[in-house]
Protein backbone atom coordinates (compact mmCIF):
# COMPACT_ATOMS: atom_id res chain seq x y z
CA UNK A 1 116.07 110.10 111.66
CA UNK A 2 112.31 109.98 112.52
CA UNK A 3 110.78 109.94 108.80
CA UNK A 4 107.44 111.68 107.81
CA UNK A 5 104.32 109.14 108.20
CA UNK A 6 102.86 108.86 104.27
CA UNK A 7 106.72 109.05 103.14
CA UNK A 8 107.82 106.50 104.99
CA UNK A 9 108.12 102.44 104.17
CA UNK A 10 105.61 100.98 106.80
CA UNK A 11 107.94 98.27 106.99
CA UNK A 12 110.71 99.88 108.41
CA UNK A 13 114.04 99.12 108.19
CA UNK A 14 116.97 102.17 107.95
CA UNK A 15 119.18 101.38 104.68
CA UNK A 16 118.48 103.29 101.83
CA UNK A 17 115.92 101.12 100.73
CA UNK A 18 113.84 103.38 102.24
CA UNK A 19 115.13 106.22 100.53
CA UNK A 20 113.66 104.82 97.69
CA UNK A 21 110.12 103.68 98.85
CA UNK A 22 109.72 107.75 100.12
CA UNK A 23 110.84 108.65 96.43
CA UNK A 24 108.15 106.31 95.09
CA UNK A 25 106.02 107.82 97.34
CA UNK A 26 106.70 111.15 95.88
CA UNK A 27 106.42 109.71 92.36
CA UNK A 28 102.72 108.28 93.12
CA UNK A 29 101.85 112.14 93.41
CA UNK A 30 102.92 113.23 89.93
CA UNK A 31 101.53 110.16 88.02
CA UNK A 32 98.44 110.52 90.22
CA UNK A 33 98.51 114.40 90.34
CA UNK A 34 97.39 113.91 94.45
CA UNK A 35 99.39 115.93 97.22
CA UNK A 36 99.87 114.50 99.88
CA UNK A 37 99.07 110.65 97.91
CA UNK A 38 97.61 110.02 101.27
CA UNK A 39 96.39 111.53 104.42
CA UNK A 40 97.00 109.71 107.65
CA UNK A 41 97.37 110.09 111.20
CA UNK A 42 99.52 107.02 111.84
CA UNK A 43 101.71 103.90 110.80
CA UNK A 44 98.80 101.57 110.81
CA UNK A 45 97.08 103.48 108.27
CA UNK A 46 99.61 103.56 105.85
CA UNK A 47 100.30 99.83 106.13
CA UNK A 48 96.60 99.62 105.26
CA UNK A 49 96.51 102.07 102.20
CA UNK A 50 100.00 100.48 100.53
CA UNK A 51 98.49 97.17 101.32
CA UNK A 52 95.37 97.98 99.09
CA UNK A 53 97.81 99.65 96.02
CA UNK A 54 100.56 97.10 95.90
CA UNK A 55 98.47 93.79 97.44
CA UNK A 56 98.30 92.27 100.60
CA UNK A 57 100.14 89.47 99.76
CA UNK A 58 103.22 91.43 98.55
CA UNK A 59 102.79 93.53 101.50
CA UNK A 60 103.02 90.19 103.72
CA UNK A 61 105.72 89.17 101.98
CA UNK A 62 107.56 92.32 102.47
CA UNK A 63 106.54 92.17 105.86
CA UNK A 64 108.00 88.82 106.41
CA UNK A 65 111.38 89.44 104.19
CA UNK A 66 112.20 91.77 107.92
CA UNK A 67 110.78 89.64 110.16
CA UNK A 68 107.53 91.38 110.75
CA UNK A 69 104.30 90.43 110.35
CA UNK A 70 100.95 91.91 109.58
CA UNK A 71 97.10 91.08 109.93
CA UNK A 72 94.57 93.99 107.86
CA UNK A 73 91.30 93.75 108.07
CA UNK A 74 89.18 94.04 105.85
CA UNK A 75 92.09 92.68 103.37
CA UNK A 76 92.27 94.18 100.25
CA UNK A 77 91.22 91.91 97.01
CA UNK A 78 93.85 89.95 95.39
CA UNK A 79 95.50 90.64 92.95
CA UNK A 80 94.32 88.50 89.99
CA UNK A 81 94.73 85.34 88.02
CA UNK A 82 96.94 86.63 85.14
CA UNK A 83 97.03 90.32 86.71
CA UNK A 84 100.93 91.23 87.95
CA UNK A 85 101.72 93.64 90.84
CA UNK A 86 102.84 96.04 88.03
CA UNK A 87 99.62 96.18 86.06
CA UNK A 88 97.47 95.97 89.49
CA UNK A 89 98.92 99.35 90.77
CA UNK A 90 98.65 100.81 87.00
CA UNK A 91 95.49 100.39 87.49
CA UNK A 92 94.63 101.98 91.09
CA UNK A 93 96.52 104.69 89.89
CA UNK A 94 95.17 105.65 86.57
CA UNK A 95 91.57 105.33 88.21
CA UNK A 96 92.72 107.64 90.99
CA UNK A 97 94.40 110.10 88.38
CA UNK A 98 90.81 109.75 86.29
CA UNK A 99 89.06 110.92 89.92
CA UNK A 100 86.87 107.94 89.38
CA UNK A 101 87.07 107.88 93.52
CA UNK A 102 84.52 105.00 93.19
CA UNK A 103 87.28 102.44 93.57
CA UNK A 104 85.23 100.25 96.21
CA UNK A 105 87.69 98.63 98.09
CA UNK A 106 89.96 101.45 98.66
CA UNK A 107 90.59 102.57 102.31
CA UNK A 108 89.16 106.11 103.32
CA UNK A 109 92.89 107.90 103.63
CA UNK A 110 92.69 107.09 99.82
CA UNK A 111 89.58 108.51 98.65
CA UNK A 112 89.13 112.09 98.15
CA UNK A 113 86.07 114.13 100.20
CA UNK A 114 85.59 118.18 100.17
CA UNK A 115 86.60 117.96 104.16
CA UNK A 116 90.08 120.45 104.38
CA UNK A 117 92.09 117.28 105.48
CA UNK A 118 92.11 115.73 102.25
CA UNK A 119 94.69 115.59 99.63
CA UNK A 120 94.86 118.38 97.23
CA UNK A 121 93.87 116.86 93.80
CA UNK A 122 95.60 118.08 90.75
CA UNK A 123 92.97 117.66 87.37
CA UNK A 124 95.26 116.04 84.59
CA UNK A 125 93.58 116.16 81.19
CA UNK A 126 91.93 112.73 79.96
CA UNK A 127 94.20 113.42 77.49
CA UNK A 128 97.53 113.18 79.71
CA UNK A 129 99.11 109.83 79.74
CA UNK A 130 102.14 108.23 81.43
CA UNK A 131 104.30 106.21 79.53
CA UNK A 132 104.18 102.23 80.85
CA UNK A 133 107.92 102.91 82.31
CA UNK A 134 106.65 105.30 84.38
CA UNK A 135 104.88 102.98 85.95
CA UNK A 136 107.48 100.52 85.81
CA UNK A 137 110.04 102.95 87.94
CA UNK A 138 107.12 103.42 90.66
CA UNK A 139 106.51 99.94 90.97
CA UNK A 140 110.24 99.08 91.82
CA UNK A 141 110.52 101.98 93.57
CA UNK A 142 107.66 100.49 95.68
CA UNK A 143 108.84 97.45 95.86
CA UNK A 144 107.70 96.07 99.27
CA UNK A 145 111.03 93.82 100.26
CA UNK A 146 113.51 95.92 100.24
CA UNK A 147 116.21 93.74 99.01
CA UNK A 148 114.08 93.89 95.79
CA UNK A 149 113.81 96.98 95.53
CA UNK A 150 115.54 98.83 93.16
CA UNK A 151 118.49 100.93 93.89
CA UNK A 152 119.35 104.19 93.14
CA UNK A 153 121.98 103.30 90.63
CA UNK A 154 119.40 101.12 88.78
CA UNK A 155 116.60 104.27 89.20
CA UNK A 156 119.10 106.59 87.38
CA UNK A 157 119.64 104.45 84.76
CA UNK A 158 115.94 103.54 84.10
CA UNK A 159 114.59 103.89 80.73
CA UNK A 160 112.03 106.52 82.21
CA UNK A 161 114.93 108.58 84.00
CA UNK A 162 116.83 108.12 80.87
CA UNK A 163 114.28 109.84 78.85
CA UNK A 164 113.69 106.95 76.50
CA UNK A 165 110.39 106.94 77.48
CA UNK A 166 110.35 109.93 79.91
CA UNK A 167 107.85 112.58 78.08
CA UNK A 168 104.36 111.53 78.69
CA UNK A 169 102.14 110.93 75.28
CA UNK A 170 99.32 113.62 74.88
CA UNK A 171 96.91 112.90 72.48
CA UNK A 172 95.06 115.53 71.34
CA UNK A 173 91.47 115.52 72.29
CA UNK A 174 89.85 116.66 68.87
């Protein structure tokens, strides 16, 4: 099957691993209200855009985990010190949710421009937050090796799926 480009795990390998990453995918459109999450014309492109949401060096190491390899330039910055790959994406994605576009180092299929190629961008309230575990379930869901990543038994029974934590909070705004 010949998946869709910004669905698709860039580091391809046909199990249903990759099943997953393209429902991740999907998921980084509700919790960033953006349709299509990214705009791209080819592979290389999303490589380049995951690489700057999940970190290059996960990305590398996904890369590696199927014997592949990849070079990006420019690289994307590091994650930090005491930052984890859970709380990095959190917070790509909240800032992308916020439309504060301004995220420097983010490629240009990630930003958002008035041109009719963009994503669609869906206003959420200020007031509309995502539990953590929603986060949590994306981030597995992206996980870049695939041997990591979690599986669709584990998804269902996820304390977001569950609905122990499934209902965003709203807070009201008075």
């Amino acid at each position: 099957r010949e998946p869709t480009a910004f669905y698709s795990n860039p580091i391809l390998r046909q199990t249903t691993a990759v099943d997953l990453w393209a429902v991740g995918v999907i998921f980084l459109s509700f919790l960033t209200g953006r349709y299509p999450f990214i705009k791209v014309e080819d592979d290389l492109e999303v490589l380049h855009s995951f690489s700057h949401l999940l970190g290059y060096e996960r990305m590398q190491q996904g890369a590696h985990s199927v014997g592949k390899r990849i070079l990006i330039d420019p690289r994307p910055p590091p994650l930090g010190d005491k930052e984890t790959p859970l709380a990095y994406m959190k917070k790509r994605l909240i800032a992308m949710r916020k439309a504060e576009r301004k995220l420097i180092s983010l490629p240009p299929s990630m930003r958002t421009n008035t041109s009719t190629d963009s994503p669609t961008v869906i206003a959420l309230s200020n007031t509309h937050h995502f539990p953590s575990a929603a986060y949590d379930l994306c981030a597995r869901l992206l996980e870049p090796v695939p041997s990591r990543r979690i599986t669709a038994e584990e998804a269902v029974r996820h304390p977001y799926i569950r609905g122990t934590s499934a209902k965003p909070n709203i807070t009201s705004s008075t």
